[in-house]
N, C-alpha and C. Protein backbone atom coordinates (compact mmCIF):
# COMPACT_ATOMS: atom_id res chain seq x y z
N UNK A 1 22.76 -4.35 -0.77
CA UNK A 1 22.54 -3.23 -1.68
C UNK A 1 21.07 -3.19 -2.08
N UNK A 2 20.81 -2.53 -2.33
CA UNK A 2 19.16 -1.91 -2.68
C UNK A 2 19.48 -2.25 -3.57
N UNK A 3 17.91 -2.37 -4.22
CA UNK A 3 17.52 -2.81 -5.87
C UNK A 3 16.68 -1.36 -5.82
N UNK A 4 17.23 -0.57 -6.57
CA UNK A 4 17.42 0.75 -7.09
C UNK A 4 15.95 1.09 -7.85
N UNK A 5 15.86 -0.36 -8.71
CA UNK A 5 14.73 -0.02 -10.05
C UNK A 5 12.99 -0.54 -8.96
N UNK A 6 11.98 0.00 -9.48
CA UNK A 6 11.05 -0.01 -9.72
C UNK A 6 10.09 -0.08 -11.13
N UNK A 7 9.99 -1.39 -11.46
CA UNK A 7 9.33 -1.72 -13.07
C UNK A 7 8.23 -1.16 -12.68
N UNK A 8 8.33 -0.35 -14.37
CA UNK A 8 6.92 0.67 -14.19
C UNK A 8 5.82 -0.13 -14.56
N UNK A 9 5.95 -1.72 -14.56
CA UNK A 9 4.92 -2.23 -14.02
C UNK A 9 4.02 -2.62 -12.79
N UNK A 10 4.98 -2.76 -11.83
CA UNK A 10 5.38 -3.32 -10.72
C UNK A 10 4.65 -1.99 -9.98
N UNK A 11 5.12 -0.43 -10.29
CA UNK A 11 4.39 0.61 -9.86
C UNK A 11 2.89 0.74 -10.14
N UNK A 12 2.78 0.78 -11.49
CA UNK A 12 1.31 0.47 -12.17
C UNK A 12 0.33 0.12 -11.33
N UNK A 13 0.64 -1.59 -10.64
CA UNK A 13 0.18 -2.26 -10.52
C UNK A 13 -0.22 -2.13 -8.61
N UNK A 14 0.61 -1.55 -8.36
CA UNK A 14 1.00 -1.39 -6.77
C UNK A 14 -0.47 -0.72 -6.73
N UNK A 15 -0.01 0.57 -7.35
CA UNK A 15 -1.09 1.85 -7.40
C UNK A 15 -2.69 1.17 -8.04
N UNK A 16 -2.69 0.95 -8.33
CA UNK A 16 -4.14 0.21 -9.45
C UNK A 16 -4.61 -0.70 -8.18
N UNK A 17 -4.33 -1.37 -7.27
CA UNK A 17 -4.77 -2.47 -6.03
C UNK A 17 -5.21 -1.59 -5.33
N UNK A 18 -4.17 -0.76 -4.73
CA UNK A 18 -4.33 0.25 -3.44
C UNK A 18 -5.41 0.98 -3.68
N UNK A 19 -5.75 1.57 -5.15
CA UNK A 19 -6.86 2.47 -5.48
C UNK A 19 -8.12 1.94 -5.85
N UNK A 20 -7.90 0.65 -5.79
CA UNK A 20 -9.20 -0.30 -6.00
C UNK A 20 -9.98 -0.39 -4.58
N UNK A 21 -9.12 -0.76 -3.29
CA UNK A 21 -8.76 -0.95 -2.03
C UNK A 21 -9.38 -0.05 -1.44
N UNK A 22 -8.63 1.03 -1.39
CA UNK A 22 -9.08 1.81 -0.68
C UNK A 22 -9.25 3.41 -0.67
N UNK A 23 -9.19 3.47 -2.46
CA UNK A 23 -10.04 4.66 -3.53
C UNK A 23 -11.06 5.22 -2.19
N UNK A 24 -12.16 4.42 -1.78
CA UNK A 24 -13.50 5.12 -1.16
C UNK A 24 -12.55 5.81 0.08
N UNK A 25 -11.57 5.63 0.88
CA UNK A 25 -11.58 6.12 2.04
C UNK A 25 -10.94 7.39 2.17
N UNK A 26 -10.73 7.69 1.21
CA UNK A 26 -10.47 9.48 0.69
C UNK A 26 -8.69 9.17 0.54
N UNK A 27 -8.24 8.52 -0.33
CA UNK A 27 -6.97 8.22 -1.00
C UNK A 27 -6.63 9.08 -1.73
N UNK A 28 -4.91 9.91 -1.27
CA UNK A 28 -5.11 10.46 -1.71
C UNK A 28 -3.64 10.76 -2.58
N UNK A 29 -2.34 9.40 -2.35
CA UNK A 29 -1.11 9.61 -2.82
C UNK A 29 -0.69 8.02 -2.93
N UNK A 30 -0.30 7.68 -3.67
CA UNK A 30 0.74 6.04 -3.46
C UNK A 30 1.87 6.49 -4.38
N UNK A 31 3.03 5.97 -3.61
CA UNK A 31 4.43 6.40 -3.73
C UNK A 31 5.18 5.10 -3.48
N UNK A 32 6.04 4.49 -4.26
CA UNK A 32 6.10 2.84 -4.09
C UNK A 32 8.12 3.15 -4.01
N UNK A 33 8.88 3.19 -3.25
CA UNK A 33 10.08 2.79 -3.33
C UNK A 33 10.85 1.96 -2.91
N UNK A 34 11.85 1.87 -3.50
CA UNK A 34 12.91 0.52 -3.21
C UNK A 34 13.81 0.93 -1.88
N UNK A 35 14.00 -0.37 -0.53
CA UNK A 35 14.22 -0.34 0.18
C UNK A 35 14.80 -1.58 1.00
N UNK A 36 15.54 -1.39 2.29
CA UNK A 36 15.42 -2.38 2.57
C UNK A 36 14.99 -2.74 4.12
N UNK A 37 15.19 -3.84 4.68
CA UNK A 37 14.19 -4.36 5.88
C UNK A 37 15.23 -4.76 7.24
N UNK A 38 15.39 -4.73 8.37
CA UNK A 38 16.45 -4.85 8.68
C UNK A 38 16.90 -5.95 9.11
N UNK A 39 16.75 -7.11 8.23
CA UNK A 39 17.77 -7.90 8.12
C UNK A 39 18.34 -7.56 6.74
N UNK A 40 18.20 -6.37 5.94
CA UNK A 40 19.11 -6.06 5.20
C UNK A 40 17.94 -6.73 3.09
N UNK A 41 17.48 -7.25 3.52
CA UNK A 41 16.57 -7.50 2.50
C UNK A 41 15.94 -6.68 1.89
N UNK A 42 15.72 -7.01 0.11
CA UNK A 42 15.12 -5.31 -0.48
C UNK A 42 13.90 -6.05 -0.87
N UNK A 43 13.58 -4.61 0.05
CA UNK A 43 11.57 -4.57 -0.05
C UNK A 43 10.84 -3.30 -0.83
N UNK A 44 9.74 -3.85 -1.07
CA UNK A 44 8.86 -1.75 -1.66
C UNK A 44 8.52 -1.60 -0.75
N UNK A 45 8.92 -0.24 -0.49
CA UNK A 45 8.07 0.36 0.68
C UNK A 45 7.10 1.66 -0.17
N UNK A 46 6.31 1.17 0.61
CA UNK A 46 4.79 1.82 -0.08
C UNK A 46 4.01 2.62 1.10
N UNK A 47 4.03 3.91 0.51
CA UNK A 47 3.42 4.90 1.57
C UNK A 47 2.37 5.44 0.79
N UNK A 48 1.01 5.30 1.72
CA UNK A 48 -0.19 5.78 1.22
C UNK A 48 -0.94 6.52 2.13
N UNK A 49 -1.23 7.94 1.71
CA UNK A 49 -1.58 8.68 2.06
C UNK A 49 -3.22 9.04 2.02
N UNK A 50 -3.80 9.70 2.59
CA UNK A 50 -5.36 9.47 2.72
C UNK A 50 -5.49 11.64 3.01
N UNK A 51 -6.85 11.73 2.91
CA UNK A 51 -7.40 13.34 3.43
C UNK A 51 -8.45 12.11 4.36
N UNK A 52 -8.97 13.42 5.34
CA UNK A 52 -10.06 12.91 5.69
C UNK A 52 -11.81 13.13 5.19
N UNK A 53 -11.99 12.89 4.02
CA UNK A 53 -13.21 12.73 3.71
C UNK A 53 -13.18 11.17 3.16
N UNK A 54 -14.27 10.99 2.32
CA UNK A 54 -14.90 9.89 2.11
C UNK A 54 -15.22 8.46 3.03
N UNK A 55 -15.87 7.51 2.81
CA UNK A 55 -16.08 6.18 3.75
C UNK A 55 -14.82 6.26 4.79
N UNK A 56 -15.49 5.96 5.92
CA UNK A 56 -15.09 5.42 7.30
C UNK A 56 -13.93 4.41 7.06
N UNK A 57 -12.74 4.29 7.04
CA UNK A 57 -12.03 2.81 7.02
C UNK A 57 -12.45 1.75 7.65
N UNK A 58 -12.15 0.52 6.92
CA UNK A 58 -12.91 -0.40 7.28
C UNK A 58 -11.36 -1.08 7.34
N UNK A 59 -11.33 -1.68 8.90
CA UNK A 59 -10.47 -2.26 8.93
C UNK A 59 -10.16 -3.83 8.58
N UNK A 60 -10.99 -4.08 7.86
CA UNK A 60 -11.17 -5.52 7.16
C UNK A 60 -10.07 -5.66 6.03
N UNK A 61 -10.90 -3.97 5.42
CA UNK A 61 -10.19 -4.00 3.93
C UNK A 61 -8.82 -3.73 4.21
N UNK A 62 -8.26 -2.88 4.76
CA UNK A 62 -6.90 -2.60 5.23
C UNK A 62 -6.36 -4.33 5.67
N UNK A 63 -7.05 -4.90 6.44
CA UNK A 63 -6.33 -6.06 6.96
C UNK A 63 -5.98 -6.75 5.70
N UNK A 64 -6.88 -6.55 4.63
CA UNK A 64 -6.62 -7.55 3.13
C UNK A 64 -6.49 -7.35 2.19
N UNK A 65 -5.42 -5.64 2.67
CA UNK A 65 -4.74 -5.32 1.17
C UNK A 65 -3.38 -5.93 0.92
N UNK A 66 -2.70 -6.34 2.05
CA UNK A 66 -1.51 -6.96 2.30
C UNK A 66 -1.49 -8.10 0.94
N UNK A 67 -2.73 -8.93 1.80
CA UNK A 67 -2.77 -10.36 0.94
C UNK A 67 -2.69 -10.11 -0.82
N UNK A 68 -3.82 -9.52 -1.21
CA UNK A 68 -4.14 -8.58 -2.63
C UNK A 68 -3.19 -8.48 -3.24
N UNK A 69 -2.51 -7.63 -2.53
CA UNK A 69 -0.84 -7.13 -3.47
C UNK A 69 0.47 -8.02 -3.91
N UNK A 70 0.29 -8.98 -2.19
CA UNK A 70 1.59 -9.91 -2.69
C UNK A 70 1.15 -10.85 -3.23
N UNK A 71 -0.37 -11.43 -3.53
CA UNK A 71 -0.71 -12.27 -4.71
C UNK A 71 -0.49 -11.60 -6.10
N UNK A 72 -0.36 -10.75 -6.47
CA UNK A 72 -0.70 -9.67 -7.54
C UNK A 72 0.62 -9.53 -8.03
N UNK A 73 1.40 -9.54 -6.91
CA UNK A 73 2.94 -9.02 -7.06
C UNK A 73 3.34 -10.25 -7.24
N UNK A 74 3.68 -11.34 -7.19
CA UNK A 74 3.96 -12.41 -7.25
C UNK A 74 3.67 -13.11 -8.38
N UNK A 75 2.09 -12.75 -8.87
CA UNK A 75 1.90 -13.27 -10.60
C UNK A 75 3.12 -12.84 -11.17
N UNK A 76 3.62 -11.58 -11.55
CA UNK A 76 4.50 -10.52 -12.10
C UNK A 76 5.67 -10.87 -12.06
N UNK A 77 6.01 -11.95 -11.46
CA UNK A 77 7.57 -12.25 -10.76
C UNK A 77 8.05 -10.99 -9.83
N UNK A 78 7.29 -10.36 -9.08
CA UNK A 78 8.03 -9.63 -8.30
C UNK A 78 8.27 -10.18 -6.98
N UNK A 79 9.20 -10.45 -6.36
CA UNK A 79 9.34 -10.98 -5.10
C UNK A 79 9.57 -10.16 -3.67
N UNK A 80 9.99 -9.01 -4.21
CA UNK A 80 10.24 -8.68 -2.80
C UNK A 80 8.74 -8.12 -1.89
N UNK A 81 9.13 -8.02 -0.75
CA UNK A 81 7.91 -7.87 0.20
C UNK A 81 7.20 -6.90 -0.02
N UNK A 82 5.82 -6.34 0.14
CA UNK A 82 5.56 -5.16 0.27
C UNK A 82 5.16 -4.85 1.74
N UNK A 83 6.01 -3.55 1.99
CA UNK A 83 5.62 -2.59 3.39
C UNK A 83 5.00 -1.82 3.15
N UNK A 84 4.13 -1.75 3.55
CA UNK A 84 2.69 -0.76 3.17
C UNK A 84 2.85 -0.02 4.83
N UNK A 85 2.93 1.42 4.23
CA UNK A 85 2.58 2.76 5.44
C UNK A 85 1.55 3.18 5.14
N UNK A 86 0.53 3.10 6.07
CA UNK A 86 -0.44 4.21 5.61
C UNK A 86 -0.81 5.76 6.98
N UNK A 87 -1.12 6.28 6.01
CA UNK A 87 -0.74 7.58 6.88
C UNK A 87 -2.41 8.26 6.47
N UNK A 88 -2.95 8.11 7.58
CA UNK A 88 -4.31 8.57 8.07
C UNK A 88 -4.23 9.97 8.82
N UNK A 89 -5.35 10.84 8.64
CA UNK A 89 -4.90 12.01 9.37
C UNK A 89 -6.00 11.03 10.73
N UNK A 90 -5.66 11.54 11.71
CA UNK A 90 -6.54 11.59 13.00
C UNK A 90 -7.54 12.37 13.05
N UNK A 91 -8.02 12.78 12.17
CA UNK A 91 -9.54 12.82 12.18
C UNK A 91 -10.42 12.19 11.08
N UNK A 92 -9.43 11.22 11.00
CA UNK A 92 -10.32 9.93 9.90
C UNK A 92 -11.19 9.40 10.65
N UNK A 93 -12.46 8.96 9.41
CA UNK A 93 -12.90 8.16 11.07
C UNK A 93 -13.05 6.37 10.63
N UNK A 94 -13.42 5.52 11.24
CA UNK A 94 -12.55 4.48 11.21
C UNK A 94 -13.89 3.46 11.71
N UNK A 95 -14.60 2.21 10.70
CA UNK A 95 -15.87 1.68 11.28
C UNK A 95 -15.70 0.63 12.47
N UNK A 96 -16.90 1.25 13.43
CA UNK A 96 -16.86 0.39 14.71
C UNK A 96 -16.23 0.95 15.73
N UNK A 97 -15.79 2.29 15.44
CA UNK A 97 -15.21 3.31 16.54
C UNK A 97 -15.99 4.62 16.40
N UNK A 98 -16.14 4.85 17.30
CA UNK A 98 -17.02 6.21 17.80
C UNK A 98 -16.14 7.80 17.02
């Protein structure tokens, strides 16, 4: 069964990383819901949305928002995983690629 709730801390806090993160790369939605994984485990799934203006993504920072959050999430007692979607338009542009 899904865990239904989202502590409107737990959201707060999701959103406040991601926009720290990756605010410069033209961010432009975080939407955090309860879900699960398929071995049946409840996870947030977190979909973040972008326009294409501002800084180039840097795929560093993307590689180390993962880490960020589930340290962050974990102070909080939150345990379940975070799945982070991010949804780039294709004409983002992206550093170290043409």
């Amino acid at each position: 069964m899904i865990d239904e709730r989202i502590r409107p801390e737990v959201n707060a806090l999701v959103t406040d990383v991601i926009e720290q993160e990756m605010g410069p790369f033209g961010l432009v939605d975080v939407v955090v819901s309860p879900a699960t994984d398929e071995d049946g485990d409840a996870v947030l799934a977190i979909d973040v949305r972008y326009e294409a203006k501002g800084a180039p993504i840097d795929p560093k920072v993307v590689a180390g928002l993962l880490h960020k959050l589930r340290d962050r999430l974990w102070a909080v007692g939150e345990r379940r995983f975070p799945f982070i979607r991010h949804h780039f338009l294709e004409q983002q542009k992206v550093v170290g690629f043409p």
